[in-house]
N, C-alpha and C. Protein backbone atom coordinates (compact mmCIF):
# COMPACT_ATOMS: atom_id res chain seq x y z
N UNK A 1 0.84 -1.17 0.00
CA UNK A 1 0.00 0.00 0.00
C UNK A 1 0.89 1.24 0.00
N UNK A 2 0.47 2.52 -0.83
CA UNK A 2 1.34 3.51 -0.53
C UNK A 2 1.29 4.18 0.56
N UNK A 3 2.03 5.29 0.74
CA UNK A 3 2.31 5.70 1.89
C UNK A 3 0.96 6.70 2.25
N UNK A 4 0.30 7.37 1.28
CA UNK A 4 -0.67 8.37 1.50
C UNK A 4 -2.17 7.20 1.12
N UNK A 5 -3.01 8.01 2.47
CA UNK A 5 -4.00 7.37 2.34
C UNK A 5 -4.37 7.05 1.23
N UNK A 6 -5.30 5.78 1.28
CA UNK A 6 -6.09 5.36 0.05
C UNK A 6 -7.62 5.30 0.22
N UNK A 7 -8.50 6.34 -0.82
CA UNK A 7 -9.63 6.58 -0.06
C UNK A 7 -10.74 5.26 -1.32
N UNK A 8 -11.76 4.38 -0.88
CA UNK A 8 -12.38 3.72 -1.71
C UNK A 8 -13.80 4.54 -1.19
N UNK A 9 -14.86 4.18 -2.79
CA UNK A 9 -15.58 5.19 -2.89
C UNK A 9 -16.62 4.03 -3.02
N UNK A 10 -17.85 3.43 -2.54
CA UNK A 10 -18.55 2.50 -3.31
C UNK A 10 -19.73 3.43 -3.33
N UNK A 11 -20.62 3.02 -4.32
CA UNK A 11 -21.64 4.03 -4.90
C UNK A 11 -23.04 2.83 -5.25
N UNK A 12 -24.49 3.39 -4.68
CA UNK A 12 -24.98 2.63 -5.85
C UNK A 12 -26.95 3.22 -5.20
N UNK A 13 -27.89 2.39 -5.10
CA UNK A 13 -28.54 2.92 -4.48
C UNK A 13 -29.55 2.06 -3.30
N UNK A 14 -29.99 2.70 -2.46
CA UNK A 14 -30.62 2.23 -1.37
C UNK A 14 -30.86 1.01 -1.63
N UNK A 15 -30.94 -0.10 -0.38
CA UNK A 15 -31.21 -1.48 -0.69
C UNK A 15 -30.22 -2.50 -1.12
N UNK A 16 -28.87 -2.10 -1.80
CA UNK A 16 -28.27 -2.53 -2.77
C UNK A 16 -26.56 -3.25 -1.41
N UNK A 17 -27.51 -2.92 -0.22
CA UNK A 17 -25.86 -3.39 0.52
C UNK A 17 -24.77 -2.48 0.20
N UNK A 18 -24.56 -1.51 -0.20
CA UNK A 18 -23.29 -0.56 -0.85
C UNK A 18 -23.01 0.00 0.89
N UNK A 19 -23.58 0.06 2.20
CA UNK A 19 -22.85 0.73 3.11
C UNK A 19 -22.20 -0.66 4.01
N UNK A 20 -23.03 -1.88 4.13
CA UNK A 20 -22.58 -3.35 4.64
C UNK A 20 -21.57 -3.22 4.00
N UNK A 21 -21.02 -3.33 2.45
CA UNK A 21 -19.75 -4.27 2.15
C UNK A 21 -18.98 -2.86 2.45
N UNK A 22 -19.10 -1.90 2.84
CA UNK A 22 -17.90 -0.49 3.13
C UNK A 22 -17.64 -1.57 4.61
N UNK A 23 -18.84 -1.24 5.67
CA UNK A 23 -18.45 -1.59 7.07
C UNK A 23 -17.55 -2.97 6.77
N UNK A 24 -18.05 -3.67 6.18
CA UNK A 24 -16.98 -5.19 6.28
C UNK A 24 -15.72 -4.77 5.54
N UNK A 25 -15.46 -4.32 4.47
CA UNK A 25 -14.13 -3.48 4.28
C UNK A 25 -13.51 -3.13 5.09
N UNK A 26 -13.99 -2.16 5.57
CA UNK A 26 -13.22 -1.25 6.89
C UNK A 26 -12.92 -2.14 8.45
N UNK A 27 -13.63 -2.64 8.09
CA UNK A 27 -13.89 -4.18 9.52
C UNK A 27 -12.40 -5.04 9.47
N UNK A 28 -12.73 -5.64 8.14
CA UNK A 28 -11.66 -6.34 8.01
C UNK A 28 -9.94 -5.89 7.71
N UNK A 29 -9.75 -4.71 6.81
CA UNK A 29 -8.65 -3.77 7.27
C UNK A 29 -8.42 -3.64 8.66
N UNK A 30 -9.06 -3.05 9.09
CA UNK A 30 -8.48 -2.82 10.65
C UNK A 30 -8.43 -3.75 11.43
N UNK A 31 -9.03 -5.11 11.81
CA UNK A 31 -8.98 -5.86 11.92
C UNK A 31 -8.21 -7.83 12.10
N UNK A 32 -8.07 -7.27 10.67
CA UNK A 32 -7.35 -8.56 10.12
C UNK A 32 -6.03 -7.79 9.53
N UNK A 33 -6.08 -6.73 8.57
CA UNK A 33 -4.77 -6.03 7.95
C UNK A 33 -4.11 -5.32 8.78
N UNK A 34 -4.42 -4.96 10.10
CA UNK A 34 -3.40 -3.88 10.74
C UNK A 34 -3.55 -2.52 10.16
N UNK A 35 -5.00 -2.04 9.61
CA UNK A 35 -4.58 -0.72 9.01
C UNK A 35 -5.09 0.73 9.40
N UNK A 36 -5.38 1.29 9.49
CA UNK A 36 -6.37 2.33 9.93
C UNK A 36 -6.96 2.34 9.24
N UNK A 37 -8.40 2.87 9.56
CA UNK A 37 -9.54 3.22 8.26
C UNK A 37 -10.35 3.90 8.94
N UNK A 38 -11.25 4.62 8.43
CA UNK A 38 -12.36 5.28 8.33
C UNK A 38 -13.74 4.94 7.15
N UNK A 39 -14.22 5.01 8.02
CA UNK A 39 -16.03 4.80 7.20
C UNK A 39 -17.18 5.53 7.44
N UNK A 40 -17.46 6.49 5.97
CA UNK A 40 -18.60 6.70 6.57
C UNK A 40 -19.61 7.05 5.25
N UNK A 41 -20.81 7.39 5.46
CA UNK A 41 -21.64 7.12 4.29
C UNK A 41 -23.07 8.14 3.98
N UNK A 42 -24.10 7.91 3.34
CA UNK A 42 -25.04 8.72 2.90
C UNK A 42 -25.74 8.59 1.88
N UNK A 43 -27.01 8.65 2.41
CA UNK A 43 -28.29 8.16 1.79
C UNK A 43 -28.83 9.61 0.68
N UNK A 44 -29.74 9.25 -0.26
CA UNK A 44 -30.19 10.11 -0.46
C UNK A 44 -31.65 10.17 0.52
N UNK A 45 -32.85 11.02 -0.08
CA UNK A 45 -33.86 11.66 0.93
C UNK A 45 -34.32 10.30 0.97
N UNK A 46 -34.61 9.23 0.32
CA UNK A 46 -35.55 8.02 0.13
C UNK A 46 -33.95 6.90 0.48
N UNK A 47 -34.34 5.92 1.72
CA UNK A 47 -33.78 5.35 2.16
C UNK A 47 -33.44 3.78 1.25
N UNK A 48 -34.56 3.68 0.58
CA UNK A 48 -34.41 2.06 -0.78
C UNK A 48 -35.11 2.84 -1.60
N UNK A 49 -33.73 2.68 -2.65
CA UNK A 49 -34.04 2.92 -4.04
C UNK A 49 -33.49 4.02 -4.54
N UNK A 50 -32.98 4.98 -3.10
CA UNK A 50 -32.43 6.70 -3.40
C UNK A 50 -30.97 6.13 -3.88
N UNK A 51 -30.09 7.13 -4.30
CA UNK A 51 -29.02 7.17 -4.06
C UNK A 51 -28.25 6.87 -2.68
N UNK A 52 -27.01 6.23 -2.97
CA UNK A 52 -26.18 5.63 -1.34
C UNK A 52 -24.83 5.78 -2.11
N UNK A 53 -23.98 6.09 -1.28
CA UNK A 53 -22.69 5.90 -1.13
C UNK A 53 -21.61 5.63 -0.14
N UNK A 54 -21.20 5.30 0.42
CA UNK A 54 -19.84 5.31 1.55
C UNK A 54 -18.89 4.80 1.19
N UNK A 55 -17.92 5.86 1.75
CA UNK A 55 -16.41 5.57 1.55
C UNK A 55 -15.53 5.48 2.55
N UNK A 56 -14.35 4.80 2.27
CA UNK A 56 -13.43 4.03 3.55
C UNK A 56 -11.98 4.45 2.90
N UNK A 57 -11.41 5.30 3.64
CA UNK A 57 -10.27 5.82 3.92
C UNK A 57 -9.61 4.62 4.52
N UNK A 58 -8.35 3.95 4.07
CA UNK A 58 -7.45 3.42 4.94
C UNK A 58 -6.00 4.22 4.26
N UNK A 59 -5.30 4.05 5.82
CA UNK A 59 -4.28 4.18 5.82
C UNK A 59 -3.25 3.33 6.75
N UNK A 60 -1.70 3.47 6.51
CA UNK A 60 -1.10 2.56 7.21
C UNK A 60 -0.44 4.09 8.34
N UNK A 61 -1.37 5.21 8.48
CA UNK A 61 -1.15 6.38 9.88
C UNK A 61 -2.44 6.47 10.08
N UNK A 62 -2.65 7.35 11.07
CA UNK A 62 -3.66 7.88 11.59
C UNK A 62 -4.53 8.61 10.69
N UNK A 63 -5.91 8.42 10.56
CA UNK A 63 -6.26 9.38 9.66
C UNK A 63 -7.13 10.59 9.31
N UNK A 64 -6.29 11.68 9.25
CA UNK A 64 -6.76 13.18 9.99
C UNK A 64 -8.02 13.86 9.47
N UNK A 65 -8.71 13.27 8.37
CA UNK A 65 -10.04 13.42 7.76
C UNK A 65 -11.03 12.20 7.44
N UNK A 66 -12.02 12.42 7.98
CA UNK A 66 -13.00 11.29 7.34
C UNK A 66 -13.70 11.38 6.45
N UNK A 67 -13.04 12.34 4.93
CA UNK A 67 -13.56 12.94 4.01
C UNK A 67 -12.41 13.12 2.98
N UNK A 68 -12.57 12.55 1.94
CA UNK A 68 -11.59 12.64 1.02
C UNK A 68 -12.23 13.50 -0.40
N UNK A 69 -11.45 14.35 -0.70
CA UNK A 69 -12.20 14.79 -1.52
C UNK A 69 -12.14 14.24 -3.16
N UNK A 70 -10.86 13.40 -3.58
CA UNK A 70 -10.85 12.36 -3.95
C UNK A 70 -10.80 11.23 -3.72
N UNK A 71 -11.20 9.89 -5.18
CA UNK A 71 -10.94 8.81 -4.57
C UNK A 71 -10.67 8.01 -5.49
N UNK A 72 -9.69 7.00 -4.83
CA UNK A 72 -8.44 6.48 -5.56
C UNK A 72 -9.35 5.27 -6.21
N UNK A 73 -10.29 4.70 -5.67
CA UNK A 73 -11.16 3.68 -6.07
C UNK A 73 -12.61 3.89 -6.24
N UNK A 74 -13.23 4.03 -7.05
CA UNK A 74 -14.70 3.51 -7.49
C UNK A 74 -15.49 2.52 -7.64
N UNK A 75 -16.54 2.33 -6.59
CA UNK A 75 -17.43 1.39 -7.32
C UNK A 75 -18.92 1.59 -7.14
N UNK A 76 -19.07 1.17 -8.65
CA UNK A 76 -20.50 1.95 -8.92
C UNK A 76 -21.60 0.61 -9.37
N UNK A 77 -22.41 1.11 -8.73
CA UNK A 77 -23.70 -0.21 -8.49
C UNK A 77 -24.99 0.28 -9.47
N UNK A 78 -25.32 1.94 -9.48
CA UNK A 78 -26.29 1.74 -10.44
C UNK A 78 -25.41 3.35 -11.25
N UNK A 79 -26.29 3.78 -12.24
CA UNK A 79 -26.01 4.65 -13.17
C UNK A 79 -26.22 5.95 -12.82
N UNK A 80 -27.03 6.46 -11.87
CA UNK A 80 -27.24 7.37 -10.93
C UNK A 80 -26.12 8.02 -10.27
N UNK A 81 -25.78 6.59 -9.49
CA UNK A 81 -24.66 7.31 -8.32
C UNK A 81 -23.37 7.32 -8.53
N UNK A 82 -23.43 6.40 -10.13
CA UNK A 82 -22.10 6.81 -10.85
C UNK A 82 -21.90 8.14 -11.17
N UNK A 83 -22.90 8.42 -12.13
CA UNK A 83 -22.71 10.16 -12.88
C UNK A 83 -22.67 10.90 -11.53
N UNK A 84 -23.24 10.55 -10.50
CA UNK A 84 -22.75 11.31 -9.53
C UNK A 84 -20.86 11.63 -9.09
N UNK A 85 -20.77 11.11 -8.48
CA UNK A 85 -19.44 10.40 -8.08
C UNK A 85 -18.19 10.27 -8.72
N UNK A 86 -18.50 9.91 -10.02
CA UNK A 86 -17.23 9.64 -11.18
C UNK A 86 -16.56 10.71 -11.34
N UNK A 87 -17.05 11.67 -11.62
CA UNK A 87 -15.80 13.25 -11.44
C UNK A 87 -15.47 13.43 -9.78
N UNK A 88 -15.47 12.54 -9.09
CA UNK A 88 -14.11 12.24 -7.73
C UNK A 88 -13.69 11.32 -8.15
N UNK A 89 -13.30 10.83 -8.74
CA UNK A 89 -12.84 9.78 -9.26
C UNK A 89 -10.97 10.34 -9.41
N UNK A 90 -9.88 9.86 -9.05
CA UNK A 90 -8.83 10.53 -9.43
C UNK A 90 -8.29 9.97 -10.42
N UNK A 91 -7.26 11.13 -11.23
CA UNK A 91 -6.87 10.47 -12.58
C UNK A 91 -5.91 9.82 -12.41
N UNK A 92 -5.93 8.12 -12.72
CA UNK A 92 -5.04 7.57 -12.47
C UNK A 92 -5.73 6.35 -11.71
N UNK A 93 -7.01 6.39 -11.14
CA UNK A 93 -7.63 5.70 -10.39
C UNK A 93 -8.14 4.76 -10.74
N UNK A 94 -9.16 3.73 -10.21
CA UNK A 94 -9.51 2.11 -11.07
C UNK A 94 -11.31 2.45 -10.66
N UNK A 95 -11.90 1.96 -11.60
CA UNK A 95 -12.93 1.89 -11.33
C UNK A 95 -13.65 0.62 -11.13
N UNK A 96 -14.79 0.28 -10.84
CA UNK A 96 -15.36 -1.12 -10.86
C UNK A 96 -16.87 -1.15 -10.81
N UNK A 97 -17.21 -1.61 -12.06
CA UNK A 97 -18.90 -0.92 -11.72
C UNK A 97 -19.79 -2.54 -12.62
N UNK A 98 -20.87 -2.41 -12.52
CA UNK A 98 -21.78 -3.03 -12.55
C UNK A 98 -22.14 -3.09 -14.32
N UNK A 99 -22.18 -4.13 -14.42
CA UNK A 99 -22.26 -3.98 -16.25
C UNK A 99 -23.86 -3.71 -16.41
N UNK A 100 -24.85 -4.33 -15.14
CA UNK A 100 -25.95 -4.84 -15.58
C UNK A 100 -26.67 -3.34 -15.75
N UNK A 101 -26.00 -2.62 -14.77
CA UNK A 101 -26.73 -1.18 -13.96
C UNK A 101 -26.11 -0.17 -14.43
N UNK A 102 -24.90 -0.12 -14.85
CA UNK A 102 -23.98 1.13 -15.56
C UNK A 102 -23.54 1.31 -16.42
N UNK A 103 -23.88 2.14 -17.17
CA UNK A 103 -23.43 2.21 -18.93
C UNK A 103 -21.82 2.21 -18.76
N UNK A 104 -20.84 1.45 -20.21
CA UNK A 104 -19.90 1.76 -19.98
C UNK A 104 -19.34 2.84 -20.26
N UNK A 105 -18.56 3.29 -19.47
CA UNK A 105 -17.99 4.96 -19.16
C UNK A 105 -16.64 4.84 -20.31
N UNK A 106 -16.28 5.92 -20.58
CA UNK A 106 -14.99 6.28 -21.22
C UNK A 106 -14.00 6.01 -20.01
N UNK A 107 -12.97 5.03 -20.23
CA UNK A 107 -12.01 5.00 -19.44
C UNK A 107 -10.93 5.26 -19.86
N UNK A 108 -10.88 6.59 -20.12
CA UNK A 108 -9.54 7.61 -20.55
C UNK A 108 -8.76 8.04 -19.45
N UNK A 109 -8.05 7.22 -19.09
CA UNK A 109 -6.86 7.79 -17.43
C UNK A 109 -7.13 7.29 -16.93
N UNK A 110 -8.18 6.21 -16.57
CA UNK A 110 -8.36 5.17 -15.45
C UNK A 110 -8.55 3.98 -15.76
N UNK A 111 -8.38 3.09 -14.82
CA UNK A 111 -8.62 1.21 -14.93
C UNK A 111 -9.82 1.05 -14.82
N UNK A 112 -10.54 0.87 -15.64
CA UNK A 112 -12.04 -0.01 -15.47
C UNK A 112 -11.97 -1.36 -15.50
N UNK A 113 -13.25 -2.10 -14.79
CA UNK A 113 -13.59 -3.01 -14.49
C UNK A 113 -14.57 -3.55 -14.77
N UNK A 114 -15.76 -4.51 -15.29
CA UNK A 114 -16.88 -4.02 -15.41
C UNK A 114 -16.83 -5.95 -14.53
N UNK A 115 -17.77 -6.04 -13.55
CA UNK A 115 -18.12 -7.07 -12.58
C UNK A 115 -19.47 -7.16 -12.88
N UNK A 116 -20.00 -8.40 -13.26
CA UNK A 116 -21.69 -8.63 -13.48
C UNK A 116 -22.03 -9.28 -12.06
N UNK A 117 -21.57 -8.04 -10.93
CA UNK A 117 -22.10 -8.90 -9.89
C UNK A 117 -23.91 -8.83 -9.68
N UNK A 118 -24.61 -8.12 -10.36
CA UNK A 118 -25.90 -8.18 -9.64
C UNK A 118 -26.02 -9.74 -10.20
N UNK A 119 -25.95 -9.79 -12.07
CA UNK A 119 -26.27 -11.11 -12.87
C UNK A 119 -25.55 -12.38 -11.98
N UNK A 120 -24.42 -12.11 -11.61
CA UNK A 120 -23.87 -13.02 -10.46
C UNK A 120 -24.50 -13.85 -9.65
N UNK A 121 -25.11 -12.55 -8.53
CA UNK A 121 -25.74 -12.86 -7.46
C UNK A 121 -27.47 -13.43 -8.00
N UNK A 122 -27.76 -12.79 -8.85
CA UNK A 122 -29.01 -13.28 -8.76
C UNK A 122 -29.08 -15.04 -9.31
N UNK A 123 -27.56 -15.37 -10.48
CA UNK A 123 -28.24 -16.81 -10.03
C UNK A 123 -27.54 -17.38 -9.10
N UNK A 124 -27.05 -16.82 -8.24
CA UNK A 124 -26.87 -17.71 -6.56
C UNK A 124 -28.00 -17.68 -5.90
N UNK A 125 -29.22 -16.84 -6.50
CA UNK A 125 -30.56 -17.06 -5.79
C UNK A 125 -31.05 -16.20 -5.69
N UNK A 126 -30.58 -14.57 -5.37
CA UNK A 126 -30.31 -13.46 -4.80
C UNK A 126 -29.33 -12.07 -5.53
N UNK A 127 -30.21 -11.44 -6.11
CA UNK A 127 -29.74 -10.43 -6.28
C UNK A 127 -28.72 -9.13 -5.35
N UNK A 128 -29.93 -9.54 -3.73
CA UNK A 128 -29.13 -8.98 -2.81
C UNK A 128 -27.77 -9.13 -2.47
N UNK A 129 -27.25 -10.30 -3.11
CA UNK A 129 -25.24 -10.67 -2.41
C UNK A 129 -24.36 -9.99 -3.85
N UNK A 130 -24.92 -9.30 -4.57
CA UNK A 130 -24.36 -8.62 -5.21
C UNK A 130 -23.04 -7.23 -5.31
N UNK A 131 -23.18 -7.12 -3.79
CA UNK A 131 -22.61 -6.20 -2.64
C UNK A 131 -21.35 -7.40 -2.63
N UNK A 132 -21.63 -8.53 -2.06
CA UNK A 132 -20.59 -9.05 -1.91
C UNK A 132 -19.53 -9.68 -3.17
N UNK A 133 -20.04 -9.58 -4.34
CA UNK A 133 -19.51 -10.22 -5.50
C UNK A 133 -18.68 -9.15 -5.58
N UNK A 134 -18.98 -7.19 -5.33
CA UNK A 134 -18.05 -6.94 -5.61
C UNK A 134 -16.93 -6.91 -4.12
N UNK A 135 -17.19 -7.03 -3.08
CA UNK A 135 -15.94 -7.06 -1.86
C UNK A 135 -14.91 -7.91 -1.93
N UNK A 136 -16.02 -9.29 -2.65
CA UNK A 136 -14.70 -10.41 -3.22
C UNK A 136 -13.79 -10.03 -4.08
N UNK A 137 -14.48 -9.26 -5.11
CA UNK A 137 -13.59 -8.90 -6.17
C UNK A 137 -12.52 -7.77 -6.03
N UNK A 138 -12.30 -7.22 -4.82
CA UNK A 138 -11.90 -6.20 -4.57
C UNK A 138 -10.76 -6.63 -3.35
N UNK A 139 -11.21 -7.53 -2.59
CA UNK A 139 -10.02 -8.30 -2.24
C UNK A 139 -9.35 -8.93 -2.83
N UNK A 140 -9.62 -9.46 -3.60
CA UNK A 140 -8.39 -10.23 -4.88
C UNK A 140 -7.82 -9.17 -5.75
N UNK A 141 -8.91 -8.04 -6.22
CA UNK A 141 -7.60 -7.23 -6.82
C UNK A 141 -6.80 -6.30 -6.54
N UNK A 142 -7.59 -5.83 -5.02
CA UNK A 142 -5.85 -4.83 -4.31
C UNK A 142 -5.20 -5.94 -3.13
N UNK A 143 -5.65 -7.26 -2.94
CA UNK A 143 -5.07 -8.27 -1.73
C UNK A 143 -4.76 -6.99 -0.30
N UNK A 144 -5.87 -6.47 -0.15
CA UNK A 144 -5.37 -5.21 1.25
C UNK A 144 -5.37 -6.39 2.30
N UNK A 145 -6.17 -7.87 2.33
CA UNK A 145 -6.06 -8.38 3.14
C UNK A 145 -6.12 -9.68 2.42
N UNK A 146 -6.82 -11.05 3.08
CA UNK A 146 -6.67 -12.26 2.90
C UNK A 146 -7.98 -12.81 2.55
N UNK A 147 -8.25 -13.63 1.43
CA UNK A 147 -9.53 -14.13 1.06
C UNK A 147 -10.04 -14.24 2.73
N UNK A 148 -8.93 -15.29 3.20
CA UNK A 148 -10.11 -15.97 4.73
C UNK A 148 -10.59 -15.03 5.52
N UNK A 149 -9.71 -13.67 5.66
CA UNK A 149 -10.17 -12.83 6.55
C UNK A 149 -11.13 -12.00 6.43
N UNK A 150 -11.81 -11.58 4.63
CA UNK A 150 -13.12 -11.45 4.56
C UNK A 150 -13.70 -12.26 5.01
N UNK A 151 -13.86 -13.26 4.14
CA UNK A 151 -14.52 -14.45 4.43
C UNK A 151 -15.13 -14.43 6.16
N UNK A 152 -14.30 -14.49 6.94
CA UNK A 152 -15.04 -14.44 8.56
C UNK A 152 -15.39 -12.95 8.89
N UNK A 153 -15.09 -12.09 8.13
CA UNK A 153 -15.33 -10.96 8.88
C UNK A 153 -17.17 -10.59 8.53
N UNK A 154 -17.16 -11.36 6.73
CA UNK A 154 -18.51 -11.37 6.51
C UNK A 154 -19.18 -12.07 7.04
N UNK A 155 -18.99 -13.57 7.50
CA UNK A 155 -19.70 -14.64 8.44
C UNK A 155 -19.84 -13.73 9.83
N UNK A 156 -19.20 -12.56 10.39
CA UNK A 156 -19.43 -11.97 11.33
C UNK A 156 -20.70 -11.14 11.40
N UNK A 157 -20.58 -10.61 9.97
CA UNK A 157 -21.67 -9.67 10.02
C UNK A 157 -23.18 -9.99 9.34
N UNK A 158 -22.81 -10.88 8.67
CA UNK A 158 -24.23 -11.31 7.71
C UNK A 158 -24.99 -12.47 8.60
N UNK A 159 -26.30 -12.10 8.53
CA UNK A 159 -27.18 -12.64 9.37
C UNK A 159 -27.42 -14.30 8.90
N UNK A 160 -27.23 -15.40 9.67
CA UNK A 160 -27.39 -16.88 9.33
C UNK A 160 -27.92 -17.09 8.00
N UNK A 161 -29.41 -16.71 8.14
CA UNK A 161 -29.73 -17.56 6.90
C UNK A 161 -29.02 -17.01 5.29
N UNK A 162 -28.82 -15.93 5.42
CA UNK A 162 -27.79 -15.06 4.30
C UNK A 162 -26.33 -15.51 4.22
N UNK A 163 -25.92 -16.00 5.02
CA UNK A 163 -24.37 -16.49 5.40
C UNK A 163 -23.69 -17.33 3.67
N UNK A 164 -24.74 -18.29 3.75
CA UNK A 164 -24.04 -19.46 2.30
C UNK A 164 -24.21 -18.33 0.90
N UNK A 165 -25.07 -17.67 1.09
CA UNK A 165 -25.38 -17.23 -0.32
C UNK A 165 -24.25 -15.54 -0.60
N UNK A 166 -24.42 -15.25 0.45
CA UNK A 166 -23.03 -14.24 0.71
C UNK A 166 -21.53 -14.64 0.32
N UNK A 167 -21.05 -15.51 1.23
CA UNK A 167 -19.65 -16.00 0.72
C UNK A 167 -19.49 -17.05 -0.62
N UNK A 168 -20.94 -17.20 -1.24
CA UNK A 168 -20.40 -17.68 -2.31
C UNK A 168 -20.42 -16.36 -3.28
N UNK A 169 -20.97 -15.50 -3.20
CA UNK A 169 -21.08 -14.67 -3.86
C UNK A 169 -19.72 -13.88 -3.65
N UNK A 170 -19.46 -13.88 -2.68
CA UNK A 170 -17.79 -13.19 -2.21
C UNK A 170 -16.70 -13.91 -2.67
N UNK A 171 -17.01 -15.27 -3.35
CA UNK A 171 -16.16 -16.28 -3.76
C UNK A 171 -16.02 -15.75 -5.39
N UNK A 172 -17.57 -16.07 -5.87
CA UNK A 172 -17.37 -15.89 -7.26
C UNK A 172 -16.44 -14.02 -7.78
N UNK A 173 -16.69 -13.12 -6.34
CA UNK A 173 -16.34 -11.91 -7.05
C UNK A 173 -14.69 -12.20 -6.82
N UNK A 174 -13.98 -13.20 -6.21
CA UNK A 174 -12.90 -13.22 -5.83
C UNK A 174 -12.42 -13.70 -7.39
N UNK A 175 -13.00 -15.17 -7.82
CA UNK A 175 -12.94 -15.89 -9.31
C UNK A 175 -12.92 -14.58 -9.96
N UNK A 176 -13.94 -13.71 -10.22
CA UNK A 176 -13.68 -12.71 -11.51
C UNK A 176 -12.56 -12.22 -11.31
N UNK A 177 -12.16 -11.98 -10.27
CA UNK A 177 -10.75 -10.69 -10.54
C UNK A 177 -9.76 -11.57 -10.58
N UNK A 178 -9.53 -12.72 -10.24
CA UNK A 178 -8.61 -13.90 -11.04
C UNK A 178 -8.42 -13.75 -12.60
N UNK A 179 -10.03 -14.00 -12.80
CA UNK A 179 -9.81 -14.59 -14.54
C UNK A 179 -9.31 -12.93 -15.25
N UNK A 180 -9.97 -12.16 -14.32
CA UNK A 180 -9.39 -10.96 -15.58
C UNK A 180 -7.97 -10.56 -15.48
N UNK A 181 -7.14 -11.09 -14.04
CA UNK A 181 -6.08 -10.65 -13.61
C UNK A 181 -5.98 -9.51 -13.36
N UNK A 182 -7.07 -9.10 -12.53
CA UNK A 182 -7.11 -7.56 -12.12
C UNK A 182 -6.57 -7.31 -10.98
N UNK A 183 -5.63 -5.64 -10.90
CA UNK A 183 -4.71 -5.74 -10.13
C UNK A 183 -5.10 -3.97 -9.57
N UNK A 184 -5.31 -3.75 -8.84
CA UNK A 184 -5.64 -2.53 -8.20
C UNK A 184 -4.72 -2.18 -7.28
N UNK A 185 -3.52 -1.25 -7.67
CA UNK A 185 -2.73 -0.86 -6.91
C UNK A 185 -3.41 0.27 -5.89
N UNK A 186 -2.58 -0.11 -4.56
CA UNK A 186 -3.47 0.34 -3.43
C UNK A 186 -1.79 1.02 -2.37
């Protein structure tokens, strides 16, 4: 990781799990990676279905804002809270967005990604673990920590009967960023 914070941006809208897989991010960094982080987030006026975003600052110091005004990582869940968001986006930065929900963007100066985690999740049963297809995929492509240590940090937080359909979905987003060999310097 470099030396100056690294701020991740996930984006998408109400309902969609986009502030869960920040907290298990930030959970498992500090946690399992040894790192500092910060988390924090925001709804639009309508709680499912509005716009959502939260973002997680880690660093390997202390970290003196819980507000970045860029961000080194993107991920965008519907088309909304992309066009929102994407001009913080820094040049030079990786993006990772939803093929099913987000038109593809011009990726002139940045790494795109495009993850079919909703199409993913929904045939694991569930559209809802779509959140987690991308956390998997996002641990395999910056490795900030260890497949296993998501892995339990989400069995920590996801409620029983959601548990199997979650970590497989955290599995398959781990498989995509394999097969594409995606590498998100962090």
């Amino acid at each position: 990781m470099s030396a100056r914070p690294l701020s991740i941006q996930l984006c998408g809208f109400g309902g969609q799990g986009v502030v869960l897989a920040s907290v298990i991010l930030g959970t498992t960094v500090v946690t399992k990676a040894g790192l500092e982080a910060c988390q924090t987030q925001s709804y639009g006026s309508e709680a499912r279905g509005g716009e959502c975003q939260a973002q997680v600052i880690v660093s390997h110091d202390p970290i003196d804002s819980p507000h970045a005004e860029q961000s080194d990582l993107l991920v965008a869940m519907s088309q909304q809270a992309f066009e929102k968001y994407m001009p913080r986006l820094r040049p030079g930065g990786s993006l990772v967005f939803d093929p099913e929900l987000v038109s593809a963007p011009a990726t002139d100066g940045i790494t795109a990604y495009a993850v079919p985690a909703t199409q993913t999740a929904g045939e694991l049963g569930t559209t809802l673990a779509a959140n987690m297809v991308m956390l998997g995929f996002l641990q395999s492509a910056t490795q900030l920590f260890s497949e296993a240590d998501v892995l339990e940090v989400i069995s920590e937080n996801v409620p029983a009967r959601f548990l199997d359909v979650n970590l497989a979905a955290a599995r398959q987003g781990m498989e995509f960023a394999r097969r594409m060999h995606a590498c998100i310097k962090v």
